[in-house]
C-alpha atoms as a PDB file:
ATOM      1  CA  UNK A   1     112.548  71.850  89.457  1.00  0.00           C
ATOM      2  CA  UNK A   2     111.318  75.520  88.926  1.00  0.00           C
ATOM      3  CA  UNK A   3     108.006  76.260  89.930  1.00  0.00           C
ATOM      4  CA  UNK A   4     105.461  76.667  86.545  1.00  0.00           C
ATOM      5  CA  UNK A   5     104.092  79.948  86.751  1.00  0.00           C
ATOM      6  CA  UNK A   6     104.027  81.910  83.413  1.00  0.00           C
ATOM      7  CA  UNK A   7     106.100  85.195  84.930  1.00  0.00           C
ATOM      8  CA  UNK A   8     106.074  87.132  82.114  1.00  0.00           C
ATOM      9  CA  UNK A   9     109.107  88.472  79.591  1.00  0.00           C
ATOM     10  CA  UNK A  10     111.093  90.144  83.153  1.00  0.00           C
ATOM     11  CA  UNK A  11     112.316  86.319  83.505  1.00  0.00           C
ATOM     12  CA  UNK A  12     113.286  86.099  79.367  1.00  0.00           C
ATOM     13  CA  UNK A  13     117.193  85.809  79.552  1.00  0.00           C
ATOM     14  CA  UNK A  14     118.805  89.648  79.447  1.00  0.00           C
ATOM     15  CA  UNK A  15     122.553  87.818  79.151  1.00  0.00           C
ATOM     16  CA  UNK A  16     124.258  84.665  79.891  1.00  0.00           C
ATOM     17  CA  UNK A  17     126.748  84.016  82.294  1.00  0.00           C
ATOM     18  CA  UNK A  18     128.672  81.322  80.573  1.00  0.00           C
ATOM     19  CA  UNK A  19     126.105  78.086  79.790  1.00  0.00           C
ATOM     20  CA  UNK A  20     123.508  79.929  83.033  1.00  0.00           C
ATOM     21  CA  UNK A  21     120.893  82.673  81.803  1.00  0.00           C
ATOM     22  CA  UNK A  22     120.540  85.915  83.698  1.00  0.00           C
ATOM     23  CA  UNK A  23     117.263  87.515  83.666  1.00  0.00           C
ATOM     24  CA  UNK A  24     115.827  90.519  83.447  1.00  0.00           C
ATOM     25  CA  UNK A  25     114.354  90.459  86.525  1.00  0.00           C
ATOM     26  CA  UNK A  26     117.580  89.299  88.306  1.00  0.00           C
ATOM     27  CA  UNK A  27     119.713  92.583  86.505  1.00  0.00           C
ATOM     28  CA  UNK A  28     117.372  94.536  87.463  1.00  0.00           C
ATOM     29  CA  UNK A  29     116.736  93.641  91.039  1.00  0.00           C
ATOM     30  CA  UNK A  30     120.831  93.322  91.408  1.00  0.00           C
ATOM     31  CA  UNK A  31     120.481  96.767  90.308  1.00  0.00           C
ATOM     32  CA  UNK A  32     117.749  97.962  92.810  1.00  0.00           C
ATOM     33  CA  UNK A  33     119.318  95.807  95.302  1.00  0.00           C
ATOM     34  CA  UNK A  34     122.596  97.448  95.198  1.00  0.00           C
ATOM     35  CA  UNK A  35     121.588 101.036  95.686  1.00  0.00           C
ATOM     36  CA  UNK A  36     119.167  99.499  97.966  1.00  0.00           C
ATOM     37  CA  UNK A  37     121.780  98.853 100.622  1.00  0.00           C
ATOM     38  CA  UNK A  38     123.849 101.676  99.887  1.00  0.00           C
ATOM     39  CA  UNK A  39     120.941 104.008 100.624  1.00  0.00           C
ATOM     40  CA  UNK A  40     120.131 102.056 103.966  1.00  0.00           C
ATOM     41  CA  UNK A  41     123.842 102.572 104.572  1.00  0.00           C
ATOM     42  CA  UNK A  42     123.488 106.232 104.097  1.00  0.00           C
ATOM     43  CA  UNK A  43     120.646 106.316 106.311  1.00  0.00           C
ATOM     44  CA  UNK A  44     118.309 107.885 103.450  1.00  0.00           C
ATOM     45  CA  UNK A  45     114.720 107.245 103.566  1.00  0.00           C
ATOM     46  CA  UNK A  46     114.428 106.493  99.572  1.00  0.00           C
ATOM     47  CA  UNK A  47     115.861 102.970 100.332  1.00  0.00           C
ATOM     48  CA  UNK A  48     112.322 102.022 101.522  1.00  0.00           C
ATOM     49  CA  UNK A  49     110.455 102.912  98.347  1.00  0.00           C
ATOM     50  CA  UNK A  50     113.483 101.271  96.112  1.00  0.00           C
ATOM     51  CA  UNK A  51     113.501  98.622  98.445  1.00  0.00           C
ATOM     52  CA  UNK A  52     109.897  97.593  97.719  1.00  0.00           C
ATOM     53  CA  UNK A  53     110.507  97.778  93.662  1.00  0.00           C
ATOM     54  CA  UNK A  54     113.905  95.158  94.542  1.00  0.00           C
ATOM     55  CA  UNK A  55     112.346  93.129  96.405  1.00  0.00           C
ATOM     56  CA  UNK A  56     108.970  92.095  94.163  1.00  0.00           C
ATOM     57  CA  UNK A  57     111.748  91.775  91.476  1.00  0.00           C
ATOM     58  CA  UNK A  58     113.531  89.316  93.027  1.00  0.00           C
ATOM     59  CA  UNK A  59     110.203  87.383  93.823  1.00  0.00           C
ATOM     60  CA  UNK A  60     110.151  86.437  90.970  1.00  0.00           C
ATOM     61  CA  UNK A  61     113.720  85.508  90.390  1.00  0.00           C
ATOM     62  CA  UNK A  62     113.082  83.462  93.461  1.00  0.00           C
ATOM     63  CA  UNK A  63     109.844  81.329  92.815  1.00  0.00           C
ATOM     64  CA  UNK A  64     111.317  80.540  89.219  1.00  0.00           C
ATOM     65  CA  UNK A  65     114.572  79.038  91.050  1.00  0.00           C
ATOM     66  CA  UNK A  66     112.311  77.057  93.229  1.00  0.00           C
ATOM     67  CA  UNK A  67     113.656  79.036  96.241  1.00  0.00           C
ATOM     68  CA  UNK A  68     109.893  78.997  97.609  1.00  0.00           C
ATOM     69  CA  UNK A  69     110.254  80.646 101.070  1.00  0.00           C
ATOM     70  CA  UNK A  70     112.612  83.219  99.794  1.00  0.00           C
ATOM     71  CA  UNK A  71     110.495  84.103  97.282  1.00  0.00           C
ATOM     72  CA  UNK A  72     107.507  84.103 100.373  1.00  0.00           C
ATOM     73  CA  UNK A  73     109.504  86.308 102.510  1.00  0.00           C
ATOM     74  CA  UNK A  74     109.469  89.012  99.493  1.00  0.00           C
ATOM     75  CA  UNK A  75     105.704  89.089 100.312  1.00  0.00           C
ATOM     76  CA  UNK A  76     106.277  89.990 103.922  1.00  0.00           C
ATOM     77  CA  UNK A  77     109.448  92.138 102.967  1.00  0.00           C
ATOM     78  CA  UNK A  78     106.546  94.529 101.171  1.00  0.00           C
ATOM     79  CA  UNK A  79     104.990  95.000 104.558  1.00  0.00           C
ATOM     80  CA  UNK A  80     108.227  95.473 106.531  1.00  0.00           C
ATOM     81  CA  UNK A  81     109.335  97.941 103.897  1.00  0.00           C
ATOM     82  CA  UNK A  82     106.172 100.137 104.029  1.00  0.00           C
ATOM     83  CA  UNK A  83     106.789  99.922 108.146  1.00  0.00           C
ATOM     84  CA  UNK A  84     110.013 100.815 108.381  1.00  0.00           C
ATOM     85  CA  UNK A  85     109.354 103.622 105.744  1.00  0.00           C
ATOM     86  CA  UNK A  86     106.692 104.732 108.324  1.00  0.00           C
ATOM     87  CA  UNK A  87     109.016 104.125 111.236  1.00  0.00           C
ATOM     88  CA  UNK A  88     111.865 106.091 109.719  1.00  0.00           C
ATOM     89  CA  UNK A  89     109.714 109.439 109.389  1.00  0.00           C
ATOM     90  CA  UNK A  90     107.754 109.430 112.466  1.00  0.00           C
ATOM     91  CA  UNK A  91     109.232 107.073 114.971  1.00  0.00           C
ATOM     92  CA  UNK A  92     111.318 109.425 116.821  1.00  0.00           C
ATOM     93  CA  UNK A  93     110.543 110.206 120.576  1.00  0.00           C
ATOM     94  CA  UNK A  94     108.757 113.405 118.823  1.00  0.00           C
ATOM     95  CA  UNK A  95     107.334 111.439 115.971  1.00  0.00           C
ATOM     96  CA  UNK A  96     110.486 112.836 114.244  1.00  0.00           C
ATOM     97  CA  UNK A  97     113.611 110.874 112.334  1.00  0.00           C
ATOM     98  CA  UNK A  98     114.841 108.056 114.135  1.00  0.00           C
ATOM     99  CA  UNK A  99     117.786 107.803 115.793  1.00  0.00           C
ATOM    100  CA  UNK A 100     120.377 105.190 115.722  1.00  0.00           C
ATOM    101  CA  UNK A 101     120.456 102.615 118.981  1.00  0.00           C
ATOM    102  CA  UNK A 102     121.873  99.225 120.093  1.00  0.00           C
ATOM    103  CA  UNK A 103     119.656  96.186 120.621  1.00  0.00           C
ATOM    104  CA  UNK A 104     118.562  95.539 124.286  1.00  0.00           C
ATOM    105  CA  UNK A 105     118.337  91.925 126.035  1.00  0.00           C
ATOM    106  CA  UNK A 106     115.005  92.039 125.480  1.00  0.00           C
ATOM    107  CA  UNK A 107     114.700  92.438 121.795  1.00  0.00           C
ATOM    108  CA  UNK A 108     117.141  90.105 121.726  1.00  0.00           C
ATOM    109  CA  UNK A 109     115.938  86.884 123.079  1.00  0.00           C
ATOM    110  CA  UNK A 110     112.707  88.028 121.499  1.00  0.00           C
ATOM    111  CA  UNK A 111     114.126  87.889 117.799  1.00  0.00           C
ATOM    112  CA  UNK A 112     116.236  84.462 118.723  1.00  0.00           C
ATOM    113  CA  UNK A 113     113.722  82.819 119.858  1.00  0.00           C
ATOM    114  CA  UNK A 114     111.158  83.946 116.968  1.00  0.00           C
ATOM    115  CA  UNK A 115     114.051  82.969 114.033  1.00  0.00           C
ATOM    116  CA  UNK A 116     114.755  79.481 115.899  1.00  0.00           C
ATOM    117  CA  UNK A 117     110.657  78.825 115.999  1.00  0.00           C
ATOM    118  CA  UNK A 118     110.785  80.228 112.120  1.00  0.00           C
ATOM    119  CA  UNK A 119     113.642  78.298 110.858  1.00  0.00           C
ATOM    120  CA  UNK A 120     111.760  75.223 112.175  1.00  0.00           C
ATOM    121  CA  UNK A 121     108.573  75.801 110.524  1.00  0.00           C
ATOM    122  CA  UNK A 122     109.547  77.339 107.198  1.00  0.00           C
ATOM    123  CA  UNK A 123     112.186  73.745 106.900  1.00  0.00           C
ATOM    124  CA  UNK A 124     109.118  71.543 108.184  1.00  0.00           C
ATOM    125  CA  UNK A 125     106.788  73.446 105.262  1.00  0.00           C
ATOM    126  CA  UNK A 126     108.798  73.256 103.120  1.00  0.00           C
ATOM    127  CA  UNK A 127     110.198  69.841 103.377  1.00  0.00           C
ATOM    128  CA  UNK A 128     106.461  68.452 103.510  1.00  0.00           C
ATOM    129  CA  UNK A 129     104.947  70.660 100.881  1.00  0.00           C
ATOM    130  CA  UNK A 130     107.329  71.588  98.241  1.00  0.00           C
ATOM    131  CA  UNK A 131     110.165  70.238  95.974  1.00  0.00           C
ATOM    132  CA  UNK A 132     112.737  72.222  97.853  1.00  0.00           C
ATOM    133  CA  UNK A 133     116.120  71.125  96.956  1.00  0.00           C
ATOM    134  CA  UNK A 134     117.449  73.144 100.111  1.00  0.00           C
ATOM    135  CA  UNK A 135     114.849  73.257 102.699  1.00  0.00           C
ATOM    136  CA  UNK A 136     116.995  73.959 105.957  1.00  0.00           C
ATOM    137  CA  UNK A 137     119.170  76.730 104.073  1.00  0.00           C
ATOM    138  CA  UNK A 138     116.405  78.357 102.679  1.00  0.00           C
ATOM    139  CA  UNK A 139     114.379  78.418 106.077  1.00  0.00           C
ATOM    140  CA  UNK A 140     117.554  79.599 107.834  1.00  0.00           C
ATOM    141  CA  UNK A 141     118.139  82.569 105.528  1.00  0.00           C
ATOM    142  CA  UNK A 142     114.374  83.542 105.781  1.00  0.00           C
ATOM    143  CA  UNK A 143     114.096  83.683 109.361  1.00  0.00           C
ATOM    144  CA  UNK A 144     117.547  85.694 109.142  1.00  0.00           C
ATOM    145  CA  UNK A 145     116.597  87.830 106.946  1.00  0.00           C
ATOM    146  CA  UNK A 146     113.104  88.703 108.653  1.00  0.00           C
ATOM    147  CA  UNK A 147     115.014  89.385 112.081  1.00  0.00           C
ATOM    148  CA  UNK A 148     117.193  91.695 110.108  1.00  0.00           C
ATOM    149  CA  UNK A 149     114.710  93.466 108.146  1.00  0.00           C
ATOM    150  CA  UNK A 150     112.840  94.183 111.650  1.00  0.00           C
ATOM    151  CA  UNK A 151     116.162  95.688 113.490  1.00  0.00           C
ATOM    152  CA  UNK A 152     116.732  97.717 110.231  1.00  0.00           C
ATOM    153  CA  UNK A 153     113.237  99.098 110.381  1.00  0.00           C
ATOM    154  CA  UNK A 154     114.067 100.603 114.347  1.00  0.00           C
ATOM    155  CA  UNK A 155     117.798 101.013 113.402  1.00  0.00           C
ATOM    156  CA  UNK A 156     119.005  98.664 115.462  1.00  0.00           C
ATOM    157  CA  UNK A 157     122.920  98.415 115.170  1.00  0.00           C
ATOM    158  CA  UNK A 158     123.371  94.822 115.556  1.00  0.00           C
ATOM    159  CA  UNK A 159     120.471  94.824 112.463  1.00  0.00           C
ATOM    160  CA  UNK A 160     123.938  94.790 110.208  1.00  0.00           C
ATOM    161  CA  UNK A 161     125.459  91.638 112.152  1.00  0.00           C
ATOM    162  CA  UNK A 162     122.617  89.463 110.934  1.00  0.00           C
ATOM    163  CA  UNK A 163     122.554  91.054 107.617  1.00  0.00           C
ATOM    164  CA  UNK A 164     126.288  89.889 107.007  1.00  0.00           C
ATOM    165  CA  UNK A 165     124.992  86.480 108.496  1.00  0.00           C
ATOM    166  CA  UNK A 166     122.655  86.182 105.862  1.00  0.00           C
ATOM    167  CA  UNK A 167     124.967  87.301 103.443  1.00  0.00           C
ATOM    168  CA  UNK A 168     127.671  84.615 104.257  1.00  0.00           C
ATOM    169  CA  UNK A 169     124.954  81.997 103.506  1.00  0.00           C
ATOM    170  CA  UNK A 170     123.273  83.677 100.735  1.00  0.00           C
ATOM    171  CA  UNK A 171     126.256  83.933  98.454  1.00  0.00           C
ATOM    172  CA  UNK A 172     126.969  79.770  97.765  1.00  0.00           C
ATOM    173  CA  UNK A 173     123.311  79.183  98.344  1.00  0.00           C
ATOM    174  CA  UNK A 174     122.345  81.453  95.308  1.00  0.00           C
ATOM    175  CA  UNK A 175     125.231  80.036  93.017  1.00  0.00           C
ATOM    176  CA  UNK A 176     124.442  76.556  94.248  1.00  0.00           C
ATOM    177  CA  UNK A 177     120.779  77.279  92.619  1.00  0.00           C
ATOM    178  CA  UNK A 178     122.554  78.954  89.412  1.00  0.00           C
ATOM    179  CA  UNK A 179     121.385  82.328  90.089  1.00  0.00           C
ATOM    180  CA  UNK A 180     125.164  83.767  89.038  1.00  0.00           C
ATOM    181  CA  UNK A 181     124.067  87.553  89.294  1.00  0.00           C
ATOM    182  CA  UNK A 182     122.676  86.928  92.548  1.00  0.00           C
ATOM    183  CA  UNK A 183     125.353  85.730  94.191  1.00  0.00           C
ATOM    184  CA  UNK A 184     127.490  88.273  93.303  1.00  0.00           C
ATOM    185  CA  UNK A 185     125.120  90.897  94.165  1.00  0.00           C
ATOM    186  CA  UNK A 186     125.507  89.573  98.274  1.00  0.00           C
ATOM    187  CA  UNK A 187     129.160  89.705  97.906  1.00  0.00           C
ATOM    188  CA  UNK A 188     128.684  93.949  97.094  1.00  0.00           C
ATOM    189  CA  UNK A 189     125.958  93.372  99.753  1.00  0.00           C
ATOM    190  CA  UNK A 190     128.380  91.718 102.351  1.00  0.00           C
ATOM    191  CA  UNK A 191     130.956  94.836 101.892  1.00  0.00           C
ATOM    192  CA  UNK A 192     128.059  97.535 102.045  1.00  0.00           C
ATOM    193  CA  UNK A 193     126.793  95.749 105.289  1.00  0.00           C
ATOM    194  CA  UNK A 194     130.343  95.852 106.573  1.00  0.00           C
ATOM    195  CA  UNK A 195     130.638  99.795 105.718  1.00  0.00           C
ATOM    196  CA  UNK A 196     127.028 100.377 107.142  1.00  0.00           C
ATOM    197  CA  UNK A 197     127.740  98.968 110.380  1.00  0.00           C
ATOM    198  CA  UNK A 198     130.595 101.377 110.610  1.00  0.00           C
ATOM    199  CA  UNK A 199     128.548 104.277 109.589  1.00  0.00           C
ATOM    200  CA  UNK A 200     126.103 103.499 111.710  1.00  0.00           C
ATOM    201  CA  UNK A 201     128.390 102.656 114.571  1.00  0.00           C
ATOM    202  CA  UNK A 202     130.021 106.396 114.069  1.00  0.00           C
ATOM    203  CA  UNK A 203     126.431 107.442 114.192  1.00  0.00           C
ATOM    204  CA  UNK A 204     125.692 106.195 117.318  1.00  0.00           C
ATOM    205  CA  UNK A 205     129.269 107.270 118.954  1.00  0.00           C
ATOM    206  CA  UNK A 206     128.262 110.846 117.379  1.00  0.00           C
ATOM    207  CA  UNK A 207     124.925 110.752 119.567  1.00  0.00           C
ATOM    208  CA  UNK A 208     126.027 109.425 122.763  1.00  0.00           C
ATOM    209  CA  UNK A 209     125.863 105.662 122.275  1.00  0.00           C
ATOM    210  CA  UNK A 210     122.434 105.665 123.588  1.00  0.00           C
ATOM    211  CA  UNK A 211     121.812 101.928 123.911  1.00  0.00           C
ATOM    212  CA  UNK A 212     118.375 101.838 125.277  1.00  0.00           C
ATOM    213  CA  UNK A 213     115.232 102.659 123.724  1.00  0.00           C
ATOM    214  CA  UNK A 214     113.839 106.824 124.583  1.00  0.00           C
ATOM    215  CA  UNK A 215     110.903 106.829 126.675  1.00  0.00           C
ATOM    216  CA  UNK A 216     107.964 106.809 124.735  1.00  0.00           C
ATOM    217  CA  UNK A 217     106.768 110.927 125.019  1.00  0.00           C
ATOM    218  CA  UNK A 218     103.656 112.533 126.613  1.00  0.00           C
END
């Protein structure tokens, strides 16, 4: 059962699809959401900004579907949005645009290990404290979805392999929970993540294929 929390008119019904109400909320953040990832895809920096707006938007799509840790993670998506927005400007070896680069070892076992230890506390939470119908998925996709936010924020390659991780699981999770819209928004997300890990695999062939993190500079 949905969460109580008076949300205002965003969650009155815009349309229905068949017998299942879409909200505004939900058109509007498949709206944001879409040019969201097409804009990360493009490597423009006005994803970040948009990216905020979709992601308080689907908040509250979330919390009203009882999704509780999804619609937690859109609290600590703010944060990682306003970093990477940061990181994207100035985190260049000249505190210039970013560039590209692969993953190393260490980040790595660093972001396994943290979405292993994440998946098992957001499922224990969860399971203890809430009316979760789908504790474990919803932990999962969380933990995901953090680790992929980070490696998008440094334009990490392999960032776009967890994304379409998430996305796989995301789709019959979100019609499972009746959020129609939603789940067809991660099917256009699940072909823009497959076109930005092209684009940003030509982007790194373009420069090199530099696969280690620049020195830091003087």
């Amino acid at each position: 059962m949905a969460v109580n929390v008076p949300l205002g008119p965003l969650l009155d019904p815009a349309f229905h699809l068949g017998t299942v109400p879409t909200a505004w909320a939900e058109l509007l953040g498949f709206a944001t959401g879409a040019v969201n990832v097409w804009l990360v895809v493009r490597q423009n920096i006005l994803n970040w900004p948009i990216g905020i707006a979709n992601v308080i938007l689907l908040g509250l799509v979330f919390l009203d579907g009882g999704l509780y840790a999804d619609a937690g993670l859109q609290i600590v998506y703010i944060g990682l949005q306003a970093y990477g927005w940061w990181v994207w400007l100035y985190g260049g070896e000249a505190r210039d645009d970013l560039p590209v680069r692969r993953t190393t070892r260490t980040e790595w076992a660093v972001l396994l290990a943290a979405g292993a230890a994440g998946t098992a506390a957001i499922t224990w939470l969860l399971t203890t404290f809430t009316d979760s119908t789908v504790p474990f998925w919803d932990a999962l996709t969380t933990a995901l979805s953090l680790m992929a936010i980070y490696g998008q924020s440094r334009k990490l390659l392999e960032s776009w392999w967890i994304w379409i991780t998430v996305d796989l699981v995301y789709i019959p999770l979100y019609f499972y929970k009746d959020l129609k819209l939603t789940s067809a928004l991660y099917i256009i997300f699940l072909s823009l993540c497959v076109l930005g890990l092209a684009a940003w695999r030509r982007d790194l062939r373009d420069a090199g294929g530099r696969a280690e993190p620049a020195p830091a500079a003087a």
